[in-house]
PDB file of N, CA and C in Angstrom:
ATOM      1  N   UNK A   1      -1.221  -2.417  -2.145  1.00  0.00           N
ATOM      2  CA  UNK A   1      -0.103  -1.497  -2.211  1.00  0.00           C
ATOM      3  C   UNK A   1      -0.486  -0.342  -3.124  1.00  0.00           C
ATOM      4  N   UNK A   2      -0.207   0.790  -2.607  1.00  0.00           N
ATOM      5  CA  UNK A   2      -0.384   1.903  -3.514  1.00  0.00           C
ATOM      6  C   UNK A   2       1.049   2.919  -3.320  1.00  0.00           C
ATOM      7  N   UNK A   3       1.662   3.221  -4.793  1.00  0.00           N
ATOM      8  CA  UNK A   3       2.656   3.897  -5.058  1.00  0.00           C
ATOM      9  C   UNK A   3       2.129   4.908  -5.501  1.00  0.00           C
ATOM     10  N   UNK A   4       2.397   6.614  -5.010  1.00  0.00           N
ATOM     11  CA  UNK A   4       2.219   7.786  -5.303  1.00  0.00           C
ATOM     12  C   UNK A   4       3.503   8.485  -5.812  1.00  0.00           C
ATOM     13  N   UNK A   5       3.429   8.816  -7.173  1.00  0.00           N
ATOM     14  CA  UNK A   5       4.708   9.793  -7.419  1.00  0.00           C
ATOM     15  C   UNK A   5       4.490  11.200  -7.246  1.00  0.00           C
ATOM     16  N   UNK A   6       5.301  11.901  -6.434  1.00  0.00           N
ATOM     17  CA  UNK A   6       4.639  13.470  -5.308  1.00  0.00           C
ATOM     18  C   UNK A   6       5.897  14.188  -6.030  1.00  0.00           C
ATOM     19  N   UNK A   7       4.752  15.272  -6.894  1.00  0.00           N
ATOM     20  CA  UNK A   7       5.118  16.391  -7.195  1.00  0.00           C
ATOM     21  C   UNK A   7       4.815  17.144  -6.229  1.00  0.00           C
ATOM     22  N   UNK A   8       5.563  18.703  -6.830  1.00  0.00           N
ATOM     23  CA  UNK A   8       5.167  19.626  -5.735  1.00  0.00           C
ATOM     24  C   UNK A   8       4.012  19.906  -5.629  1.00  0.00           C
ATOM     25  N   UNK A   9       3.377  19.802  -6.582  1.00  0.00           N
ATOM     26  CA  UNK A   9       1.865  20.741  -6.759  1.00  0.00           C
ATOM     27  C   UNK A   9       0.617  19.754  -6.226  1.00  0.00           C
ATOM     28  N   UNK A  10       1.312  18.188  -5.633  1.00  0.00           N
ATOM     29  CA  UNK A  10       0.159  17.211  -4.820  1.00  0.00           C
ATOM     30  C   UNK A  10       1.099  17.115  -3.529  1.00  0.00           C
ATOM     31  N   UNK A  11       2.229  17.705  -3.206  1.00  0.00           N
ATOM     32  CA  UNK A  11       2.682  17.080  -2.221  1.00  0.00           C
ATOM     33  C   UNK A  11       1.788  16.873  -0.596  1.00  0.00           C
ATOM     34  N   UNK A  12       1.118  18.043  -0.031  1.00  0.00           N
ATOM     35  CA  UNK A  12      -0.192  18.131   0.771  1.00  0.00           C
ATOM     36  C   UNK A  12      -0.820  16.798   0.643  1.00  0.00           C
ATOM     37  N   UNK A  13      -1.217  16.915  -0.774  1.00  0.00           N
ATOM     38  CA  UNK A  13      -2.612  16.317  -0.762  1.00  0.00           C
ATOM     39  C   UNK A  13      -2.076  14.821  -0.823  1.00  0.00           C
ATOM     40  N   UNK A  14      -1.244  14.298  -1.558  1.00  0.00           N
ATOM     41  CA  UNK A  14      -0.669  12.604  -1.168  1.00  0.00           C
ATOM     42  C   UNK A  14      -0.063  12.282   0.301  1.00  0.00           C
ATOM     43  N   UNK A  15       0.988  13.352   0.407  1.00  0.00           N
ATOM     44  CA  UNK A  15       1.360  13.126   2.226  1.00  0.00           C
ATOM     45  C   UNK A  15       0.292  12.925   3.352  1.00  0.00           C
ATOM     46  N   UNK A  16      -0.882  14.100   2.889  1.00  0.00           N
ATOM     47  CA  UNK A  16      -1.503  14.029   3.854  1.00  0.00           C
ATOM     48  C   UNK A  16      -2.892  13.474   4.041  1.00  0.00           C
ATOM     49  N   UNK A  17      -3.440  13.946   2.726  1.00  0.00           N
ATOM     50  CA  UNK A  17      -5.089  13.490   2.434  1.00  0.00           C
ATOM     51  C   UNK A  17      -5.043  12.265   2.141  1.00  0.00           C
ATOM     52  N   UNK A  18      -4.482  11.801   1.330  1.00  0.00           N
ATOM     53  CA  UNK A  18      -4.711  10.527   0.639  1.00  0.00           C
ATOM     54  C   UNK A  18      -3.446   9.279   1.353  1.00  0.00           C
ATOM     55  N   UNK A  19      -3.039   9.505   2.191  1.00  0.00           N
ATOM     56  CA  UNK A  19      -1.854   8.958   3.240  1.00  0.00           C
ATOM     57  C   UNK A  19      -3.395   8.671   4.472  1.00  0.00           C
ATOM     58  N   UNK A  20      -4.298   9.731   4.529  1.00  0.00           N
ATOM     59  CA  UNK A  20      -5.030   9.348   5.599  1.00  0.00           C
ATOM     60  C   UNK A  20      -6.688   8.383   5.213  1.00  0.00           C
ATOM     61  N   UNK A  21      -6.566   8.480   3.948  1.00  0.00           N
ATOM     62  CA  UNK A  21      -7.291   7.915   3.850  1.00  0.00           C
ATOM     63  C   UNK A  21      -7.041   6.254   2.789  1.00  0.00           C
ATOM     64  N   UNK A  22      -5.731   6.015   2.841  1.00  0.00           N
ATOM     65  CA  UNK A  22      -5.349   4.800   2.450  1.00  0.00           C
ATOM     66  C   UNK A  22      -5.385   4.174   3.707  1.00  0.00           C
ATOM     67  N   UNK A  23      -4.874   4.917   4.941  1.00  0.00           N
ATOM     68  CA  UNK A  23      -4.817   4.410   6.349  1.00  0.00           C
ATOM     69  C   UNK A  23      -5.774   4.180   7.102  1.00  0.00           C
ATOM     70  N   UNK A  24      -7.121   4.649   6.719  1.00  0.00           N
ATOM     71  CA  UNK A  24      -8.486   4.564   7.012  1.00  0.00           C
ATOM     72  C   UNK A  24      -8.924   3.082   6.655  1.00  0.00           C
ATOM     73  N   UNK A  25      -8.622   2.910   5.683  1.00  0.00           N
ATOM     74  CA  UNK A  25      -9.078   2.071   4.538  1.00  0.00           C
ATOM     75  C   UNK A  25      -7.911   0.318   4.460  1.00  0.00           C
ATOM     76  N   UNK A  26      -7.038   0.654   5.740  1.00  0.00           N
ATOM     77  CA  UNK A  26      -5.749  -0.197   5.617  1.00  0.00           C
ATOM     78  C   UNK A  26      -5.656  -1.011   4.438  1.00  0.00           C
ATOM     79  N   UNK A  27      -4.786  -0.139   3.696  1.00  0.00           N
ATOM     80  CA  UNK A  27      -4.177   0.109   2.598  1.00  0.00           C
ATOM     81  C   UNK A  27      -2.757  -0.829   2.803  1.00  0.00           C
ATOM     82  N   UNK A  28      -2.313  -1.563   3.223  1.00  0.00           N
ATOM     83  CA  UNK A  28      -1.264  -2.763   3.513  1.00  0.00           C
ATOM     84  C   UNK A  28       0.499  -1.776   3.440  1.00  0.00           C
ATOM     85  N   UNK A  29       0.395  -0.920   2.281  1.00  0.00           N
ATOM     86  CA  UNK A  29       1.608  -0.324   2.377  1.00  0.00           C
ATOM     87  C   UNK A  29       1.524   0.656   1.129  1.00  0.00           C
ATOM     88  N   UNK A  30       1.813   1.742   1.757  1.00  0.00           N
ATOM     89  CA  UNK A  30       1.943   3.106   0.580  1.00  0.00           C
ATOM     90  C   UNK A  30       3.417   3.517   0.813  1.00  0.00           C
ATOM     91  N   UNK A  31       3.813   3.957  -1.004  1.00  0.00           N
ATOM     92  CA  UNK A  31       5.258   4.092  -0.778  1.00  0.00           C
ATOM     93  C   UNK A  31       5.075   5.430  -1.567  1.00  0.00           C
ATOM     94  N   UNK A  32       5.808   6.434  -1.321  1.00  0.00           N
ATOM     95  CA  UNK A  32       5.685   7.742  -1.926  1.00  0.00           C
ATOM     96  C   UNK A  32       7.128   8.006  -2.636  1.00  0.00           C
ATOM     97  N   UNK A  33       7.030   8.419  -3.854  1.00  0.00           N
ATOM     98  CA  UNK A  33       8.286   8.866  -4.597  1.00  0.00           C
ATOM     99  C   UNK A  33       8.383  10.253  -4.389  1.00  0.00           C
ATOM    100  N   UNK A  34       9.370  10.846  -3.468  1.00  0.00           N
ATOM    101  CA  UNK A  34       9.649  12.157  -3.363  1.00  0.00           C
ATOM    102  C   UNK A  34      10.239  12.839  -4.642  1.00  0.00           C
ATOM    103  N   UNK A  35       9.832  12.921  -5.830  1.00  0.00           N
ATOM    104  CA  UNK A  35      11.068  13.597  -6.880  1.00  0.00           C
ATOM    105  C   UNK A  35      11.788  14.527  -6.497  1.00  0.00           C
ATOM    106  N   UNK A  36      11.485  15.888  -5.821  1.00  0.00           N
ATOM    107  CA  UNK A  36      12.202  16.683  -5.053  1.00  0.00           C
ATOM    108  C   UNK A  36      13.657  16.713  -4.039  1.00  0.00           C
ATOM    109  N   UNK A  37      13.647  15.088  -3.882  1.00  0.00           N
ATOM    110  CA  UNK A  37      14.280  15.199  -2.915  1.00  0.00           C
ATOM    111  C   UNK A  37      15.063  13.525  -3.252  1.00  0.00           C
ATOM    112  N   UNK A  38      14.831  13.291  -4.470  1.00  0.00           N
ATOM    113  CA  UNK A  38      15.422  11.989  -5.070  1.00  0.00           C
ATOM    114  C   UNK A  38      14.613  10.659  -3.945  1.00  0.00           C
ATOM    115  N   UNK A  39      13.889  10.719  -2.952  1.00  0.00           N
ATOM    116  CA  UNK A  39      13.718   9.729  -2.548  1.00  0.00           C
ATOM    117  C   UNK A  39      12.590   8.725  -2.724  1.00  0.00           C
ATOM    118  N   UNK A  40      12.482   7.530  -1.907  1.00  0.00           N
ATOM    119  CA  UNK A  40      11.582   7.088  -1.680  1.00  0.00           C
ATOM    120  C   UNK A  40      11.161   6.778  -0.578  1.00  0.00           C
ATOM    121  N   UNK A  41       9.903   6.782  -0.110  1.00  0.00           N
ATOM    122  CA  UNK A  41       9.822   6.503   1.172  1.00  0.00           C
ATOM    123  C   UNK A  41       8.135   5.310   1.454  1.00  0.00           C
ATOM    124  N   UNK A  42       9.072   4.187   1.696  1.00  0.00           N
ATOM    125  CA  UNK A  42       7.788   3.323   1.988  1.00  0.00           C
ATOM    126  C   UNK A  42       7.264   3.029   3.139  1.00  0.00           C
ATOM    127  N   UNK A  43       5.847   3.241   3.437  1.00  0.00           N
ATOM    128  CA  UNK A  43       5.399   3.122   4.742  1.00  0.00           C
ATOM    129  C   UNK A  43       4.484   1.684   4.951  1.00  0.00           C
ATOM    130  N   UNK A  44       4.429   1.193   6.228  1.00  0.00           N
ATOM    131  CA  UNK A  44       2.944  -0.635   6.118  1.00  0.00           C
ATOM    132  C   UNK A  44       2.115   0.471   7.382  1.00  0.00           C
ATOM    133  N   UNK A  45       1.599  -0.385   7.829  1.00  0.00           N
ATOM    134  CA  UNK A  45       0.243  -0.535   8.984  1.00  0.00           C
ATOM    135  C   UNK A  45       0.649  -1.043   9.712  1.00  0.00           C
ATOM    136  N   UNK A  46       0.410  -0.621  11.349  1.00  0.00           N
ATOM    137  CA  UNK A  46       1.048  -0.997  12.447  1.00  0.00           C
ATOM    138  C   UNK A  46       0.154  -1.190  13.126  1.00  0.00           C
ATOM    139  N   UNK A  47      -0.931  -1.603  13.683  1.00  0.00           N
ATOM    140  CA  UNK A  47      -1.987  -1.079  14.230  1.00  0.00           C
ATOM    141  C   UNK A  47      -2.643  -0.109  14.006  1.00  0.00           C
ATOM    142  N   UNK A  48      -3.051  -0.453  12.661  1.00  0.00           N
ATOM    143  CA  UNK A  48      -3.754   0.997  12.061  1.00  0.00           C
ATOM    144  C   UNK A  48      -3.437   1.953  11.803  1.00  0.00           C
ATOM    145  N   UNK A  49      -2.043   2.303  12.085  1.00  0.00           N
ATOM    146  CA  UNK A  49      -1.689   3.740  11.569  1.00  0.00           C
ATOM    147  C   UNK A  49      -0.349   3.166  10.926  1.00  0.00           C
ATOM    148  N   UNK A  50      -0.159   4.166   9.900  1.00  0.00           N
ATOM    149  CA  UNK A  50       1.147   3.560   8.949  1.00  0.00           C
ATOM    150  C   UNK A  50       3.039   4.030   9.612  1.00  0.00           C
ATOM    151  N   UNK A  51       3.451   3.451   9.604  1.00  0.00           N
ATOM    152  CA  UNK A  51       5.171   3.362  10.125  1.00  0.00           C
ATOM    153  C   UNK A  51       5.782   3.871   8.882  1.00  0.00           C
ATOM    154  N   UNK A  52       7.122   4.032   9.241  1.00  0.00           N
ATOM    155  CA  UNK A  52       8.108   3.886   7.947  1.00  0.00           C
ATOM    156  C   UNK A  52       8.491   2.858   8.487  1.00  0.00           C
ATOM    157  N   UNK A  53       8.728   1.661   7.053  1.00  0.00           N
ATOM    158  CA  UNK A  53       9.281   0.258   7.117  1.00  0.00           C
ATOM    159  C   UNK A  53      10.476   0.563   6.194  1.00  0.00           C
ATOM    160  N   UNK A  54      11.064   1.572   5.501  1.00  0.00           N
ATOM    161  CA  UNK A  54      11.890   1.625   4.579  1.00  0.00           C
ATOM    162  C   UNK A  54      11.807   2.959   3.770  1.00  0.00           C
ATOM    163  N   UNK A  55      13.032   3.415   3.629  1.00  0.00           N
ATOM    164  CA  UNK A  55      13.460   4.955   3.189  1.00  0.00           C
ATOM    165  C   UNK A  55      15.056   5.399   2.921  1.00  0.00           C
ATOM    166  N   UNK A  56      15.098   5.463   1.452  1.00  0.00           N
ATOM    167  CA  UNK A  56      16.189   6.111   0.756  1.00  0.00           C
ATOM    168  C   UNK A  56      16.152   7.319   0.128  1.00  0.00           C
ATOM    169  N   UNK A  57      16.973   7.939   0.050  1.00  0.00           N
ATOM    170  CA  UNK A  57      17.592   9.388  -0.558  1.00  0.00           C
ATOM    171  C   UNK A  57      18.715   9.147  -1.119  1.00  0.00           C
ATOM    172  N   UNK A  58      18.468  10.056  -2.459  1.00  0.00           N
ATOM    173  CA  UNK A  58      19.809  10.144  -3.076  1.00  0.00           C
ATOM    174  C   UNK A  58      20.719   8.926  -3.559  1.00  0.00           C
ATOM    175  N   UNK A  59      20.530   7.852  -2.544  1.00  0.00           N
ATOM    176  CA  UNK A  59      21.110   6.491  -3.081  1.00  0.00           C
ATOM    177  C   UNK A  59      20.752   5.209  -2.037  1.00  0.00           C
ATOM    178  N   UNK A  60      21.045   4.162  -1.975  1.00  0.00           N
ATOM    179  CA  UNK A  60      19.929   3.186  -1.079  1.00  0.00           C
ATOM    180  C   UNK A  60      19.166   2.509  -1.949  1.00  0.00           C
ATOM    181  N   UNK A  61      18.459   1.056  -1.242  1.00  0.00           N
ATOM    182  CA  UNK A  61      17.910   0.384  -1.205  1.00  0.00           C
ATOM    183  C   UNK A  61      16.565   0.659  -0.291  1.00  0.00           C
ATOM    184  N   UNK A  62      15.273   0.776  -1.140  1.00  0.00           N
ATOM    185  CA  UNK A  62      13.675   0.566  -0.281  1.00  0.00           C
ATOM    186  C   UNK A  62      13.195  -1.081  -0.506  1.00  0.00           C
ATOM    187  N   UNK A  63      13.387  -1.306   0.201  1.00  0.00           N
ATOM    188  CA  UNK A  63      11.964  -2.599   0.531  1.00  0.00           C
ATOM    189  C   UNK A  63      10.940  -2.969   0.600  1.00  0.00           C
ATOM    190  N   UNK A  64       9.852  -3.694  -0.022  1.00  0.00           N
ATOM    191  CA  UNK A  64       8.669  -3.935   0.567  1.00  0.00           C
ATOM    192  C   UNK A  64       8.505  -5.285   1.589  1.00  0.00           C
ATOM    193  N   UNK A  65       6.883  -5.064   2.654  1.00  0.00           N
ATOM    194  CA  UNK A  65       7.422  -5.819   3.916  1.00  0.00           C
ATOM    195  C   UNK A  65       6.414  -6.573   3.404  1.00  0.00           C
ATOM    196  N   UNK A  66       5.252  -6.102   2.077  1.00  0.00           N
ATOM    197  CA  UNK A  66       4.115  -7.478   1.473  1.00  0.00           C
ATOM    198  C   UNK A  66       4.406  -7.895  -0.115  1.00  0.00           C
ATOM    199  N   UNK A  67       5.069  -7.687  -0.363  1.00  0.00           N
ATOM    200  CA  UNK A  67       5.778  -8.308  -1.585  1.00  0.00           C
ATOM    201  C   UNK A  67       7.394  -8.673  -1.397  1.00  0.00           C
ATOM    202  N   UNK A  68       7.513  -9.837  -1.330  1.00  0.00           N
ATOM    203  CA  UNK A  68       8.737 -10.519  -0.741  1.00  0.00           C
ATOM    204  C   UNK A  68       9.375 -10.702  -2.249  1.00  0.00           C
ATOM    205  N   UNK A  69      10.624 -10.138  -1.651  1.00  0.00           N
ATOM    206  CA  UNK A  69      11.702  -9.486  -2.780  1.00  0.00           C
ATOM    207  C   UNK A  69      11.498  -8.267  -3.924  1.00  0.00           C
ATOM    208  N   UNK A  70      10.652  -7.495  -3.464  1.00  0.00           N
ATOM    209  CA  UNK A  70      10.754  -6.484  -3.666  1.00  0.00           C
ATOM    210  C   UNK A  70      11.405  -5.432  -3.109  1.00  0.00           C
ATOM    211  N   UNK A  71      12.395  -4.954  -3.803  1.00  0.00           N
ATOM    212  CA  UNK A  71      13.541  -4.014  -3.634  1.00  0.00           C
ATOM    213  C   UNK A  71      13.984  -3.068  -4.427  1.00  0.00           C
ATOM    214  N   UNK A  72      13.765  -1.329  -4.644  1.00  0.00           N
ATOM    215  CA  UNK A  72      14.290  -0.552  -5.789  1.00  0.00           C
ATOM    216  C   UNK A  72      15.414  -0.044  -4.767  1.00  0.00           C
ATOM    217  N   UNK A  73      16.549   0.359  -5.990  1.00  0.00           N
ATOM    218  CA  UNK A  73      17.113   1.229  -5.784  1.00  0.00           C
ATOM    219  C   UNK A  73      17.313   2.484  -6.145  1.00  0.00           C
ATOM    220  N   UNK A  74      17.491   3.310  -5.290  1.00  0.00           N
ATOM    221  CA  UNK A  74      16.744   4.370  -5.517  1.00  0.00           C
ATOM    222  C   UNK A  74      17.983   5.303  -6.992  1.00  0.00           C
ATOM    223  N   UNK A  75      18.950   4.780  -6.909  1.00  0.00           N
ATOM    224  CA  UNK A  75      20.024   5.341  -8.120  1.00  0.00           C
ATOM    225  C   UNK A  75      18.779   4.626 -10.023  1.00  0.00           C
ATOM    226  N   UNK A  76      18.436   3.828  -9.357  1.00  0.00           N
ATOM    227  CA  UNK A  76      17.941   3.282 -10.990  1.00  0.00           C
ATOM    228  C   UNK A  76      16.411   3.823 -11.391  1.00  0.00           C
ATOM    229  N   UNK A  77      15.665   4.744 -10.176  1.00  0.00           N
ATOM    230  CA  UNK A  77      14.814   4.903 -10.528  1.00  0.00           C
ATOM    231  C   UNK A  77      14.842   6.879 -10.515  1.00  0.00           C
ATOM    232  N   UNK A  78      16.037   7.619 -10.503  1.00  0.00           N
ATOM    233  CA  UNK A  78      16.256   9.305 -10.452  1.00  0.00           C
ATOM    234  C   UNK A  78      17.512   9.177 -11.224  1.00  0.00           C
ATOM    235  N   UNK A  79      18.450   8.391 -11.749  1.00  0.00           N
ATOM    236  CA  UNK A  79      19.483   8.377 -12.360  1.00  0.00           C
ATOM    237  C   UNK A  79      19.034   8.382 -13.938  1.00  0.00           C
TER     238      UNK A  79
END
């Protein structure tokens, strides 16, 4: 699992560079902290390319689908 917290000034380069090469590398599940936009957004591997398995804004519950009972909410981690 790899968690990226995405400022503006990496947003490119975590969304896209390093999103493609965790996915290269099947990386089990990358979850990205949008600060911009209060969210989180966690993605797994589907056949090699990564899904969204789970995604909150502003308020909500994210999940993970390889650590069982893992759950933030997204008010306790921008509040």
């Amino acid at each position: 699992m790899v968690c990226e917290i995405v400022s503006p000034g990496s947003y490119d380069r975590d969304v896209s560079v390093k999103k493609a090469i965790y996915e290269k590398y099947g990386v089990p599940e990358y979850w990205l902290v949008l600060s911009d936009f209060r969210a989180i957004e966690v993605l797994t591997i589907d056949n090699g390319k990564y899904v969204r398995h789970s995604y909150a804004e502003l308020e909500g519950v994210v999940t993970s689908k390889i650590i069982d009972g893992l759950q933030i909410n997204v008010k306790d981690i921008f509040d």
